[in-house]
N, C-alpha and C. Protein backbone atom coordinates (compact mmCIF):
# COMPACT_ATOMS: atom_id res chain seq x y z
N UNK A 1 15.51 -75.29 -62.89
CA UNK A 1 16.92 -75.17 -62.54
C UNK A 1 17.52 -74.07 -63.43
N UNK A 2 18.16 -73.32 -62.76
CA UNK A 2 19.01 -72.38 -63.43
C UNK A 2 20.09 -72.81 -64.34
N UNK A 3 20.53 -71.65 -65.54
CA UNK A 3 21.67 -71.85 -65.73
C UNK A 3 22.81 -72.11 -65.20
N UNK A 4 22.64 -71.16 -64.10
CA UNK A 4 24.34 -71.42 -62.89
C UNK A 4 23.96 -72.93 -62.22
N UNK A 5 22.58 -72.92 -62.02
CA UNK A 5 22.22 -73.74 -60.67
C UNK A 5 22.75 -75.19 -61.66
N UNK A 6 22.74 -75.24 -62.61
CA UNK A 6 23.53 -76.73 -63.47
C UNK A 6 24.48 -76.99 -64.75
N UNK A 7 24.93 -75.45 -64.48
CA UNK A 7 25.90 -75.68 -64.81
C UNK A 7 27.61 -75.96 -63.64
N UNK A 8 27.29 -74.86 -62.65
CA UNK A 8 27.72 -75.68 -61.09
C UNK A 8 27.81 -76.86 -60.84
N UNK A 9 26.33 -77.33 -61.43
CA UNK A 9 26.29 -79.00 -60.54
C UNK A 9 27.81 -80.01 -61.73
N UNK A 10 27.48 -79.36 -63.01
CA UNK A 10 27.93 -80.26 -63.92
C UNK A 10 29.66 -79.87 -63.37
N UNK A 11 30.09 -78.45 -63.22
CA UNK A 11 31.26 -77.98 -63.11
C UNK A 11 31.83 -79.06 -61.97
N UNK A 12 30.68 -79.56 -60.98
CA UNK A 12 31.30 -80.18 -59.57
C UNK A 12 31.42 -81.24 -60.18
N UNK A 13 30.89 -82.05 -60.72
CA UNK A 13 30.97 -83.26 -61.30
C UNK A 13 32.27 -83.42 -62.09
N UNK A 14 32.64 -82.54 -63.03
CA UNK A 14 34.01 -82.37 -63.54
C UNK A 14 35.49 -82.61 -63.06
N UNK A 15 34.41 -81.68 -61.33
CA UNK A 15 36.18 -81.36 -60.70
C UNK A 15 36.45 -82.75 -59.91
N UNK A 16 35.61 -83.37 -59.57
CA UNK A 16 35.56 -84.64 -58.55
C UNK A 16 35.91 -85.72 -59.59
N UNK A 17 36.26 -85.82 -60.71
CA UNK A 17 36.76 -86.55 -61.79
C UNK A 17 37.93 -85.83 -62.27
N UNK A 18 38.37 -84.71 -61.73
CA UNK A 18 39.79 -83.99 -62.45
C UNK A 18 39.86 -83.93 -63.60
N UNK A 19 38.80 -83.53 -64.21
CA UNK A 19 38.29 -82.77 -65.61
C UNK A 19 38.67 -81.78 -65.43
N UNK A 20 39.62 -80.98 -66.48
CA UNK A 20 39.69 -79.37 -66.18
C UNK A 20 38.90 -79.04 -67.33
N UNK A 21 38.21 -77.70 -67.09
CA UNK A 21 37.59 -77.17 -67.49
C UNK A 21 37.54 -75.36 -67.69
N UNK A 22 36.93 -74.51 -68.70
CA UNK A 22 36.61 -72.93 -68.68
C UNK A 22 34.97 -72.90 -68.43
N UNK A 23 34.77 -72.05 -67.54
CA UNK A 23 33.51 -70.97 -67.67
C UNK A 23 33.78 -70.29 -68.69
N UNK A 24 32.32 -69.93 -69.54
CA UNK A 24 32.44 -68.95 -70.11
C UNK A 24 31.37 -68.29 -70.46
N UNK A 25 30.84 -66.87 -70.34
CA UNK A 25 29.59 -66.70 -70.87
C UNK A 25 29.80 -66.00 -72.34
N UNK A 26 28.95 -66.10 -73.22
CA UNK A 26 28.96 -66.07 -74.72
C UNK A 26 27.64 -65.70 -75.07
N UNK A 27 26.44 -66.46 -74.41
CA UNK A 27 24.96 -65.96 -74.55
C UNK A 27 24.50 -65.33 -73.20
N UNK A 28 23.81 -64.13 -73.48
CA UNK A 28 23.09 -63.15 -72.17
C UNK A 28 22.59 -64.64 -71.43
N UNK A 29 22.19 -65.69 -72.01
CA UNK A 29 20.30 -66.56 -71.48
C UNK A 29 21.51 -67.83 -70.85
N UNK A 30 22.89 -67.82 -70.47
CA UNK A 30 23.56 -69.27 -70.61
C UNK A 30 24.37 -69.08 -70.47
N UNK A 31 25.28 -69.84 -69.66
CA UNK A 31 26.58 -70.28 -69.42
C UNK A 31 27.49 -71.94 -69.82
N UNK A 32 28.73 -71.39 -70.46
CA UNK A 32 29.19 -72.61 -71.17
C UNK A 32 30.32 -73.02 -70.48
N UNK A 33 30.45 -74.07 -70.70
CA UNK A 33 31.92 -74.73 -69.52
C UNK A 33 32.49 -75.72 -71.22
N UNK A 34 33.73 -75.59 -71.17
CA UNK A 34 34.13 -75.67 -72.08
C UNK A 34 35.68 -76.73 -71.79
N UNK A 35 35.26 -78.04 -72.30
CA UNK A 35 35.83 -78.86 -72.12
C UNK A 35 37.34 -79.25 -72.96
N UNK A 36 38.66 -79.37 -72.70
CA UNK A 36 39.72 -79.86 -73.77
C UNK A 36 40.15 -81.36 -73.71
N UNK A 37 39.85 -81.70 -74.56
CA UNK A 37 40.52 -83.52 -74.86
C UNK A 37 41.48 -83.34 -75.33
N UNK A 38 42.58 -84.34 -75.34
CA UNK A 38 43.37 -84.78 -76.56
C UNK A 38 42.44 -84.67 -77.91
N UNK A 39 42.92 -83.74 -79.03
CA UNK A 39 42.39 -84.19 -80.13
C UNK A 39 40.92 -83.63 -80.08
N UNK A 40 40.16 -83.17 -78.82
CA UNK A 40 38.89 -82.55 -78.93
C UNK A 40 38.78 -81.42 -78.56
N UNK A 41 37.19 -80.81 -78.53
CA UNK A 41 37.38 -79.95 -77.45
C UNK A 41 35.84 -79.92 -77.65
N UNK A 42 35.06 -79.82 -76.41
CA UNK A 42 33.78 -80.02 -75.99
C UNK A 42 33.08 -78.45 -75.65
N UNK A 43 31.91 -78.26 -75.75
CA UNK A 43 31.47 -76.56 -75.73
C UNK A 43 29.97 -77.11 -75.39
N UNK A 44 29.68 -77.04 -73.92
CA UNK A 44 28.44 -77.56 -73.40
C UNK A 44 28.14 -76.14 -72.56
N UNK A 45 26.66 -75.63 -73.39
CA UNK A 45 26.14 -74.80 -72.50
C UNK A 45 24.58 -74.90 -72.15
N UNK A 46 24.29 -73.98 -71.13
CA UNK A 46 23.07 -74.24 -70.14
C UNK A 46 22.70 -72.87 -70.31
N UNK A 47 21.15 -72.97 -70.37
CA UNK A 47 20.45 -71.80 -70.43
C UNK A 47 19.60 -71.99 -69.60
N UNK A 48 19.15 -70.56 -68.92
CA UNK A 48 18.39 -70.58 -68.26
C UNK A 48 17.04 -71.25 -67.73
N UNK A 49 16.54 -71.43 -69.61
CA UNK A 49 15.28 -72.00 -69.50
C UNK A 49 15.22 -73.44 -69.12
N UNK A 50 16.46 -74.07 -68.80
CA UNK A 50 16.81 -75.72 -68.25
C UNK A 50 17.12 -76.47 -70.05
N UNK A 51 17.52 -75.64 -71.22
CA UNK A 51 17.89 -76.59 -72.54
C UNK A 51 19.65 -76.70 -72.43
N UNK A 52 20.22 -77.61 -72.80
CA UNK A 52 21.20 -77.80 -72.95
C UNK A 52 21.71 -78.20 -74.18
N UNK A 53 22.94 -77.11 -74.68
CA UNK A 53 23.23 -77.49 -76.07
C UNK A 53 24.94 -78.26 -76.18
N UNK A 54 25.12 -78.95 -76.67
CA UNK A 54 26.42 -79.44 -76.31
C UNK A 54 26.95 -79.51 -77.75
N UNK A 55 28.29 -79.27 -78.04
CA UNK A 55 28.99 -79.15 -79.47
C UNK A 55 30.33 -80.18 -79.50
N UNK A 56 30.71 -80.82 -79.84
CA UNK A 56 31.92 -81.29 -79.94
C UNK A 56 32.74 -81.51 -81.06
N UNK A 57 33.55 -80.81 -81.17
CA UNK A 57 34.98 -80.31 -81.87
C UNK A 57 36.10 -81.48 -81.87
N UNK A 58 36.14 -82.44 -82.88
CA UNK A 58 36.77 -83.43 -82.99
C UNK A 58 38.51 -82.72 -84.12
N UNK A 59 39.76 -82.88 -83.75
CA UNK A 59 40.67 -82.97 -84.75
C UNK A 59 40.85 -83.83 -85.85
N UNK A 60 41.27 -83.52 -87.02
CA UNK A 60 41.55 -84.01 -88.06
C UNK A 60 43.03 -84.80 -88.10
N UNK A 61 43.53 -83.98 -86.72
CA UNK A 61 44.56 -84.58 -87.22
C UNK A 61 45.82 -82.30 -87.12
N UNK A 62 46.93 -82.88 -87.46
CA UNK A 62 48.14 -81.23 -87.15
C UNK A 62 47.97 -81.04 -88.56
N UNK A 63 47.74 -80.04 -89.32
CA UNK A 63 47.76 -79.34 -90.40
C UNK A 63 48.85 -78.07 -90.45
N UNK A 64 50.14 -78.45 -91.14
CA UNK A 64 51.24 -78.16 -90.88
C UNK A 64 50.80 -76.58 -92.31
N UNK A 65 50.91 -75.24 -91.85
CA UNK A 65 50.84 -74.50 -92.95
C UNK A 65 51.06 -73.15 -91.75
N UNK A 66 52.20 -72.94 -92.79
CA UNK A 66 53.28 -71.49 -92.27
C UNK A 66 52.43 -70.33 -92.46
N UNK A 67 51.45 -70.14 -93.04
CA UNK A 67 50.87 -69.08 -92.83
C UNK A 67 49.16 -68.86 -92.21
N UNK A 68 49.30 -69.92 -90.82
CA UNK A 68 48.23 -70.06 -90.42
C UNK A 68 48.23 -68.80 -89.46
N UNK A 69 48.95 -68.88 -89.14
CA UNK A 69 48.31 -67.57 -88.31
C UNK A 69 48.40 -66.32 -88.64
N UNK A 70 48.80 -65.73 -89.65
CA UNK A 70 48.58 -64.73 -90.28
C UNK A 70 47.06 -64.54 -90.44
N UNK A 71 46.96 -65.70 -91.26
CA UNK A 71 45.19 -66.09 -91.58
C UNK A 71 44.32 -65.65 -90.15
N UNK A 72 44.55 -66.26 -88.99
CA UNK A 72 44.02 -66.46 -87.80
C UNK A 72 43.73 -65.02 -87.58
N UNK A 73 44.91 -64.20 -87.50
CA UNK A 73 44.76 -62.73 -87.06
C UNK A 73 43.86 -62.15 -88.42
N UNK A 74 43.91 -62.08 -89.70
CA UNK A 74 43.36 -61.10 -90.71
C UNK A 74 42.02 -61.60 -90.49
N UNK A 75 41.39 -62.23 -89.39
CA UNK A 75 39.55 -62.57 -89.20
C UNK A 75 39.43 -61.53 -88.17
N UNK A 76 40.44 -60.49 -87.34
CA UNK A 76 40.36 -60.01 -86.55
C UNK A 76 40.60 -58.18 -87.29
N UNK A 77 41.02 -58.23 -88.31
CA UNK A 77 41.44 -57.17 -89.36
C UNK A 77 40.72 -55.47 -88.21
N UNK A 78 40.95 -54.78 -88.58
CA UNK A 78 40.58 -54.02 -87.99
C UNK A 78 40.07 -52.58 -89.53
């Protein structure tokens, strides 16, 4: 099975449960569909060769600090 060929299947499975979801490609070999919870956020991708890697991104919790996004942008520094 392909990357598309299940990551599709999983994408249909999503939508027939009203899961929203992103495509996204990130690796040449795989495609990731990229899930948002309350409080989570899920990063399941499919590679070609039929392995599946799945990540999940749990919150701590709102971390209140006025100079977060300054921070956010100077990782992008040019």
């Amino acid at each position: 099975m392909t990357a598309l060929t299940a990551a599709a299947a999983f994408g249909r499975e999503l939508d027939r449960r009203h899961v929203p979801y992103e495509l996204h490609t990130v690796r040449d070999d795989a495609l990731m569909l990229s899930v948002a919870l309350p409080g989570e956020r899920w990063e399941i991708e499919f590679f070609d060769d039929g392995r599946i890697e799945l990540e999940r991104f749990v919150s701590q919790g709102v971390a209140e600090a006025p100079d977060a996004l300054a921070l956010l942008l100077a990782w992008f520094d040019e």
